[in-house]
PDB file of N, CA and C in Angstrom:
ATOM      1  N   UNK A   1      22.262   5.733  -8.535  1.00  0.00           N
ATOM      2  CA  UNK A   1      21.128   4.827  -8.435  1.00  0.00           C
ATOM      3  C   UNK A   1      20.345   4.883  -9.746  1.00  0.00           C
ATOM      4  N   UNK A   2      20.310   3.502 -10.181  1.00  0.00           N
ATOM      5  CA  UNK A   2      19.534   3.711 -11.772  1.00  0.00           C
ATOM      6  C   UNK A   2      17.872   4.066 -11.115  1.00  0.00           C
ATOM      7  N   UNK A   3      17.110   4.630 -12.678  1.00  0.00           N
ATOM      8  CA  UNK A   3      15.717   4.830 -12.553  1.00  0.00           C
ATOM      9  C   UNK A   3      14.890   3.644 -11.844  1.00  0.00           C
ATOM     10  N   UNK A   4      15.262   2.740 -12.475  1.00  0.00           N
ATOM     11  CA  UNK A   4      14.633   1.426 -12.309  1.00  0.00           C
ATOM     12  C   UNK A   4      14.441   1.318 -10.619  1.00  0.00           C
ATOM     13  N   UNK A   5      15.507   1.431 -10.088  1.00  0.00           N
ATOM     14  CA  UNK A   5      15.542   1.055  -8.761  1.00  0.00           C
ATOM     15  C   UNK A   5      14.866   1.708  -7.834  1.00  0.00           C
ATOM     16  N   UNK A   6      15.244   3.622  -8.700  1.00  0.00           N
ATOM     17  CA  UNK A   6      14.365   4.399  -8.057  1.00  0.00           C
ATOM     18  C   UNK A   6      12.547   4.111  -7.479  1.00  0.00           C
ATOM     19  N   UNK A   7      12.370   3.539  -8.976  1.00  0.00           N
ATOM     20  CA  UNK A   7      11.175   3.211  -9.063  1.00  0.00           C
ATOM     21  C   UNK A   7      10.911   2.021  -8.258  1.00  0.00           C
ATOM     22  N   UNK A   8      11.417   1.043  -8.004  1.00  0.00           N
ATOM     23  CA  UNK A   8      10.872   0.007  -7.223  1.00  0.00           C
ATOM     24  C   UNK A   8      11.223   0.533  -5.474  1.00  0.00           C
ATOM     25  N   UNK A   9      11.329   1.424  -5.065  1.00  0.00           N
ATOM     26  CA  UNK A   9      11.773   2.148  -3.812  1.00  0.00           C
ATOM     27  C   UNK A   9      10.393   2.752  -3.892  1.00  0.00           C
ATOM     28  N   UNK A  10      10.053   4.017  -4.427  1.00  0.00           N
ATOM     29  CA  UNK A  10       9.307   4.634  -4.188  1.00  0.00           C
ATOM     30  C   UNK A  10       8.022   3.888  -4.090  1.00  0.00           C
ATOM     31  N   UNK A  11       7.704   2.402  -4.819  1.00  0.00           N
ATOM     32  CA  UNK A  11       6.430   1.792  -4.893  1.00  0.00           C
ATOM     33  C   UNK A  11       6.351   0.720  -3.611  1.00  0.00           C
ATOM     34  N   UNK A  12       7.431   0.831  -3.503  1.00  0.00           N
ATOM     35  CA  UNK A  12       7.694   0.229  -1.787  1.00  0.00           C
ATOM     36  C   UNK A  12       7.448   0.810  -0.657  1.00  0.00           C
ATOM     37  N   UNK A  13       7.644   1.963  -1.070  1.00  0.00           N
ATOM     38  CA  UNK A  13       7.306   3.276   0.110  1.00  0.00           C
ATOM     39  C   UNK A  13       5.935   3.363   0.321  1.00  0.00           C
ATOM     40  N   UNK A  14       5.519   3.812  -0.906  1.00  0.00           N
ATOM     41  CA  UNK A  14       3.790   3.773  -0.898  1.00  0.00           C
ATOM     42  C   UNK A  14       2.981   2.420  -0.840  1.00  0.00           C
ATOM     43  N   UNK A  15       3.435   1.260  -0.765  1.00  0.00           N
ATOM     44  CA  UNK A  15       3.026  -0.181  -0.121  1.00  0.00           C
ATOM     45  C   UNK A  15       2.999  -0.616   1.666  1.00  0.00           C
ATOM     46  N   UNK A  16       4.144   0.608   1.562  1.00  0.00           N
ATOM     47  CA  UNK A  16       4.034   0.736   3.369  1.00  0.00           C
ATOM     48  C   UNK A  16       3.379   1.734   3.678  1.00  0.00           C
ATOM     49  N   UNK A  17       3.696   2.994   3.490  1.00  0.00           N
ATOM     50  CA  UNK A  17       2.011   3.925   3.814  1.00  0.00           C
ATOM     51  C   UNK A  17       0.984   3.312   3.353  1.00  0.00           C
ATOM     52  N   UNK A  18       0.550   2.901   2.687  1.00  0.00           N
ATOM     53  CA  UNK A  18      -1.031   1.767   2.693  1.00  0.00           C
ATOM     54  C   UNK A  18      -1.252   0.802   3.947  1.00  0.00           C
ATOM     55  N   UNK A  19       0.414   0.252   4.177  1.00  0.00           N
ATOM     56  CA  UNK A  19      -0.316  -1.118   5.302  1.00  0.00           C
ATOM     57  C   UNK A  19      -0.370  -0.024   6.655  1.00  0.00           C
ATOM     58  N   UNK A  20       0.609   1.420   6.337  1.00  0.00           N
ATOM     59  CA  UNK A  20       0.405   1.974   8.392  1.00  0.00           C
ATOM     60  C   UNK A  20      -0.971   2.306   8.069  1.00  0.00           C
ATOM     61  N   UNK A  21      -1.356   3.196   6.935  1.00  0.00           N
ATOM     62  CA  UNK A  21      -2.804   3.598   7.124  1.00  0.00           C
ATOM     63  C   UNK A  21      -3.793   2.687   7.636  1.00  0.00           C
ATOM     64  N   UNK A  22      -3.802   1.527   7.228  1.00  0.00           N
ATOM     65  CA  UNK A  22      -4.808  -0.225   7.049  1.00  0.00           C
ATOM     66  C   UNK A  22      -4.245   0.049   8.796  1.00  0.00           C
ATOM     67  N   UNK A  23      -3.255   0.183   9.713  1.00  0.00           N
ATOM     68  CA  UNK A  23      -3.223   0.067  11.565  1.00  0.00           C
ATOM     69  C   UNK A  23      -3.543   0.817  11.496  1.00  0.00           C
ATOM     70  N   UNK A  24      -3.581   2.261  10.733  1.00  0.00           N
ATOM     71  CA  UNK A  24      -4.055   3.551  11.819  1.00  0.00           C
ATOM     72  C   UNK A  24      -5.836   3.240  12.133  1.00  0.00           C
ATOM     73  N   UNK A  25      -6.391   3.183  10.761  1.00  0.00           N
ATOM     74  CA  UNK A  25      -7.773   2.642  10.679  1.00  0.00           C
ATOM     75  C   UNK A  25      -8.252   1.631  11.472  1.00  0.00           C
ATOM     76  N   UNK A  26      -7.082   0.623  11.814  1.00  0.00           N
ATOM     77  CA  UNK A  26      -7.874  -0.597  12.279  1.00  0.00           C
ATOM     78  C   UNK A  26      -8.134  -0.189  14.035  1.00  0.00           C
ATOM     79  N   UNK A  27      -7.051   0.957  14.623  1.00  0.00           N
ATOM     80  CA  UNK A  27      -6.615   1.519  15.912  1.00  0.00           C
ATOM     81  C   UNK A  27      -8.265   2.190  16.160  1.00  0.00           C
ATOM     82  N   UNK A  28      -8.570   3.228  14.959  1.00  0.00           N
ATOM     83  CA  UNK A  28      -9.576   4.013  14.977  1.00  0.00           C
ATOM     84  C   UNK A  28     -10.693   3.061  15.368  1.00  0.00           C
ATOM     85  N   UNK A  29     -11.199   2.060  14.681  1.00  0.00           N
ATOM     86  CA  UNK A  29     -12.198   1.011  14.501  1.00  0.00           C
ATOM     87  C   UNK A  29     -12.150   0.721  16.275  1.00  0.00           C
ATOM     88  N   UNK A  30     -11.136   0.147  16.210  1.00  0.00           N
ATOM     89  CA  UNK A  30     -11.520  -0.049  18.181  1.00  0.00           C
ATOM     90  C   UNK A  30     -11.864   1.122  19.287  1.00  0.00           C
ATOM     91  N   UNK A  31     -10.831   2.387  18.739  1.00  0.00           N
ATOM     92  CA  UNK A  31     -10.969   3.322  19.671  1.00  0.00           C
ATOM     93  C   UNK A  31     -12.643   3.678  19.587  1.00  0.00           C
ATOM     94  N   UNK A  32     -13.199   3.764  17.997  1.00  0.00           N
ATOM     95  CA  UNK A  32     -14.821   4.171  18.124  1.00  0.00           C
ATOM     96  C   UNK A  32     -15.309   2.484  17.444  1.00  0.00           C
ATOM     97  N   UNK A  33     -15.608   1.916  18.443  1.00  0.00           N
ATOM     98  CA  UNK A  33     -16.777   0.738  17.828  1.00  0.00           C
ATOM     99  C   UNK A  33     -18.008   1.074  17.190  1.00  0.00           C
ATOM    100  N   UNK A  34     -18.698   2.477  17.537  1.00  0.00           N
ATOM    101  CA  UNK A  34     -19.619   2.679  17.213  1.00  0.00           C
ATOM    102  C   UNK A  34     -19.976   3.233  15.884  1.00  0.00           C
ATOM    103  N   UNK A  35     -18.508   3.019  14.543  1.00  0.00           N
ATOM    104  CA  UNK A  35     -17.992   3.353  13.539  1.00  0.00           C
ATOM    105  C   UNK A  35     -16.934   2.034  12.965  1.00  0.00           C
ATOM    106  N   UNK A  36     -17.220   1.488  14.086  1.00  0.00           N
ATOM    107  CA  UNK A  36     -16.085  -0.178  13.559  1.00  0.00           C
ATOM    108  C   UNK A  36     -16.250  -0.482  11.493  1.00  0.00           C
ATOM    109  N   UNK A  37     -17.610  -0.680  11.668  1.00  0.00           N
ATOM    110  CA  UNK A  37     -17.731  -0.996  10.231  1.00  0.00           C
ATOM    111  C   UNK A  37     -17.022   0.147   8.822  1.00  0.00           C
ATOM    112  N   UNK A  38     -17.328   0.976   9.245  1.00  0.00           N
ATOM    113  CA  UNK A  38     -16.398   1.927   8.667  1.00  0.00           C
ATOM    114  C   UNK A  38     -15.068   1.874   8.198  1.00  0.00           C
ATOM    115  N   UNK A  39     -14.423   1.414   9.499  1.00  0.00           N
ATOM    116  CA  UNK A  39     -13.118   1.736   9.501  1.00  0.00           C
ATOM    117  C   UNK A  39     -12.475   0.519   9.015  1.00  0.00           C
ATOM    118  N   UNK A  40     -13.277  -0.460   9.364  1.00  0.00           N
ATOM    119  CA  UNK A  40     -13.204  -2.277   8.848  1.00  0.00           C
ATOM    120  C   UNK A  40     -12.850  -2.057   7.111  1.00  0.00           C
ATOM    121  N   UNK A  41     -14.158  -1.041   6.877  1.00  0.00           N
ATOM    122  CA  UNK A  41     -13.770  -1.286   5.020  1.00  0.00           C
ATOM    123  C   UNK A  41     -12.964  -0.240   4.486  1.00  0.00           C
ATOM    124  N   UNK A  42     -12.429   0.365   5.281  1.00  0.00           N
ATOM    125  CA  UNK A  42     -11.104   1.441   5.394  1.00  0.00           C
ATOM    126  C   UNK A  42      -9.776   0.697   5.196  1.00  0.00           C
ATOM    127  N   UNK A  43     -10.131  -0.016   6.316  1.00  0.00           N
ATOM    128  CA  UNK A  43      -8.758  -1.198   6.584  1.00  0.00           C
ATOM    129  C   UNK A  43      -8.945  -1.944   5.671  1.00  0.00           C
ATOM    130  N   UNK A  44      -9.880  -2.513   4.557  1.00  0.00           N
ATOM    131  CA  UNK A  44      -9.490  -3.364   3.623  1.00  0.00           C
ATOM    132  C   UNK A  44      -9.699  -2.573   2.463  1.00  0.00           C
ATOM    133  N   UNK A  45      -9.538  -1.381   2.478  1.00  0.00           N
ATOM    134  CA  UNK A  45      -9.541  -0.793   0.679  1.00  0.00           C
ATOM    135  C   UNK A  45      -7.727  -0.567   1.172  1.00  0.00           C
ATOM    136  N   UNK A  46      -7.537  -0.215   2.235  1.00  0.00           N
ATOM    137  CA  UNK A  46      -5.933   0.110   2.279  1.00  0.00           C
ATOM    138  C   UNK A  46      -5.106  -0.902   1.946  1.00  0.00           C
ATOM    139  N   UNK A  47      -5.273  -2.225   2.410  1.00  0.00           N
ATOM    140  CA  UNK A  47      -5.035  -3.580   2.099  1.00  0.00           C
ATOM    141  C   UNK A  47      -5.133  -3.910   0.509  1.00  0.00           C
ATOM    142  N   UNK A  48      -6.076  -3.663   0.513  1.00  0.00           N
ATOM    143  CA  UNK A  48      -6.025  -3.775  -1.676  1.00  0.00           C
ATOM    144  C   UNK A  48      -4.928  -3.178  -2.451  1.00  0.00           C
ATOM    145  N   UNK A  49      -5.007  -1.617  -1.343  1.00  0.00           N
ATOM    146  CA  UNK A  49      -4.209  -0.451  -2.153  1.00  0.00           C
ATOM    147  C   UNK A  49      -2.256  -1.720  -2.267  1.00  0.00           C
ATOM    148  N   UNK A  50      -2.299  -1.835  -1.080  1.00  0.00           N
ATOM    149  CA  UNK A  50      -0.879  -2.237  -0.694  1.00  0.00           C
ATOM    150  C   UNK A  50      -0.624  -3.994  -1.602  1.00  0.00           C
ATOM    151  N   UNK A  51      -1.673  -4.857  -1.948  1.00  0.00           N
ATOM    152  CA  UNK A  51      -1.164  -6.025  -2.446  1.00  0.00           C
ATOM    153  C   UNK A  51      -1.047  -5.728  -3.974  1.00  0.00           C
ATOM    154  N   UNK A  52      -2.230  -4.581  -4.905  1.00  0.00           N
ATOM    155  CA  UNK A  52      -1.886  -3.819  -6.017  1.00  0.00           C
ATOM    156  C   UNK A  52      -0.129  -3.382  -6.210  1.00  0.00           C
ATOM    157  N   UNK A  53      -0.049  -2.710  -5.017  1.00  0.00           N
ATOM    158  CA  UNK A  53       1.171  -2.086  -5.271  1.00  0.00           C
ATOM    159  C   UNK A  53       2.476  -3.132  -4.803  1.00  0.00           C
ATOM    160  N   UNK A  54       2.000  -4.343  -4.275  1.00  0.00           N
ATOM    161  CA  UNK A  54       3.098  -5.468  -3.895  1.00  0.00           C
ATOM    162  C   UNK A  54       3.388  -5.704  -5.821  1.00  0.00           C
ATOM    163  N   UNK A  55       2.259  -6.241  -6.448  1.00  0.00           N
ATOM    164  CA  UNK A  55       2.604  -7.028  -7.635  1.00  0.00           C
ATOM    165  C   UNK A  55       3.531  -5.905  -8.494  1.00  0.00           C
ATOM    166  N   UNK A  56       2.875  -4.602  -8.500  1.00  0.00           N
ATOM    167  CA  UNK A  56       3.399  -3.591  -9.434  1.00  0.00           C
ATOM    168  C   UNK A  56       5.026  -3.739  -8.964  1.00  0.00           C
ATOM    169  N   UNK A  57       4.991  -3.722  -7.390  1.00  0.00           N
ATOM    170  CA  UNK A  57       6.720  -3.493  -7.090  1.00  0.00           C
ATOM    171  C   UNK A  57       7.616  -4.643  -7.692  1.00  0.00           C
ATOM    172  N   UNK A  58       6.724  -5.945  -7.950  1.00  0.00           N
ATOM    173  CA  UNK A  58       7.583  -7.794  -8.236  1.00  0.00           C
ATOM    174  C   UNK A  58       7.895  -6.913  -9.516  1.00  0.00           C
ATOM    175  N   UNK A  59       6.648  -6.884 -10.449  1.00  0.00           N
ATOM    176  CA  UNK A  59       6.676  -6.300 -11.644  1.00  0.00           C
ATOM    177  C   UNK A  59       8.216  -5.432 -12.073  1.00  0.00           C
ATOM    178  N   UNK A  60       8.278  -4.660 -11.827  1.00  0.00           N
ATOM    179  CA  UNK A  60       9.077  -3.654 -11.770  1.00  0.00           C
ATOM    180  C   UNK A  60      10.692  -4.397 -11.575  1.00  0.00           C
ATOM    181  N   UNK A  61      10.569  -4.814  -9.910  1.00  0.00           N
ATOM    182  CA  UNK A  61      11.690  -5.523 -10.195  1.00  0.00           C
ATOM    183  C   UNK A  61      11.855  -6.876 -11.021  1.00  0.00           C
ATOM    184  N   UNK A  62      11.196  -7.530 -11.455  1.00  0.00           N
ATOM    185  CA  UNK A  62      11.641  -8.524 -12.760  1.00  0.00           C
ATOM    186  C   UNK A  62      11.854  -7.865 -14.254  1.00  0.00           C
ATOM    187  N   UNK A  63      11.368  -6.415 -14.045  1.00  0.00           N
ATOM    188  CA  UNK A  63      11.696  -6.051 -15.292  1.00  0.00           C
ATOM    189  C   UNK A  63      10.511  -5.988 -16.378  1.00  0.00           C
ATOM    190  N   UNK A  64       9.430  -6.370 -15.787  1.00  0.00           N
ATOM    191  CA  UNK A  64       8.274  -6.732 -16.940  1.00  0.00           C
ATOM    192  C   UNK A  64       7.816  -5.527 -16.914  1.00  0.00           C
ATOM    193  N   UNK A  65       7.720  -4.864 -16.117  1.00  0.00           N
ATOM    194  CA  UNK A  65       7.347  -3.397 -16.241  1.00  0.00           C
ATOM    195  C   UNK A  65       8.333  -2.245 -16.303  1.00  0.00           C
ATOM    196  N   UNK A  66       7.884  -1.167 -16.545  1.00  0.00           N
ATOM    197  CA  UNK A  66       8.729   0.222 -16.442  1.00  0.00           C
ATOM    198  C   UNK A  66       8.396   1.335 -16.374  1.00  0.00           C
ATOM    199  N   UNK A  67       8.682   2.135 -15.785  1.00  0.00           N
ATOM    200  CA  UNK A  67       8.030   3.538 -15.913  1.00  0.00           C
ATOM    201  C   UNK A  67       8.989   4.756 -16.721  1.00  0.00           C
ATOM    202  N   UNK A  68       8.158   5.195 -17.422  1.00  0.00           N
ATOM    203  CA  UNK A  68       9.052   5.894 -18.778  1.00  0.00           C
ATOM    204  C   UNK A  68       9.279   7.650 -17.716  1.00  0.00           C
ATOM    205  N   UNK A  69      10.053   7.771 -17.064  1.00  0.00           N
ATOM    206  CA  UNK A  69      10.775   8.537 -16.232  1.00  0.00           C
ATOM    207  C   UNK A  69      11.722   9.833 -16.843  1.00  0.00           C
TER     208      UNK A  69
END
């Protein structure tokens, strides 16, 4: 498996631990309403984390980027 690929795997990986964290948070938010808002801007910094790391992963695979490995 070349580096390259490695690398667009692992930034895929961590694009999906961002979106389970963004459900675990959003689960929390209902289970305590009385912390909803909290967990609301929990669930959208995780959401940022994961569309950051969508472009980095396009990136990567078109080649415009690289990580010196």
């Amino acid at each position: 498996m070349s580096e390259d690929l490695r690398c667009v795997e692992v930034v895929a990986l961590l694009k999906k631990h961002e979106l389970v964290l963004a459900e675990l948070y959003d689960m929390f938010g209902r289970a305590l309403p009385e912390m909803a808002s909290l967990w609301k801007r929990m669930v959208l910094e995780e959401q940022a984390h994961a569309h950051v790391l969508d472009a980095l992963e396009k990136k990567l695979e078109s080649g415009e980027v690289r990580f010196d490995v």
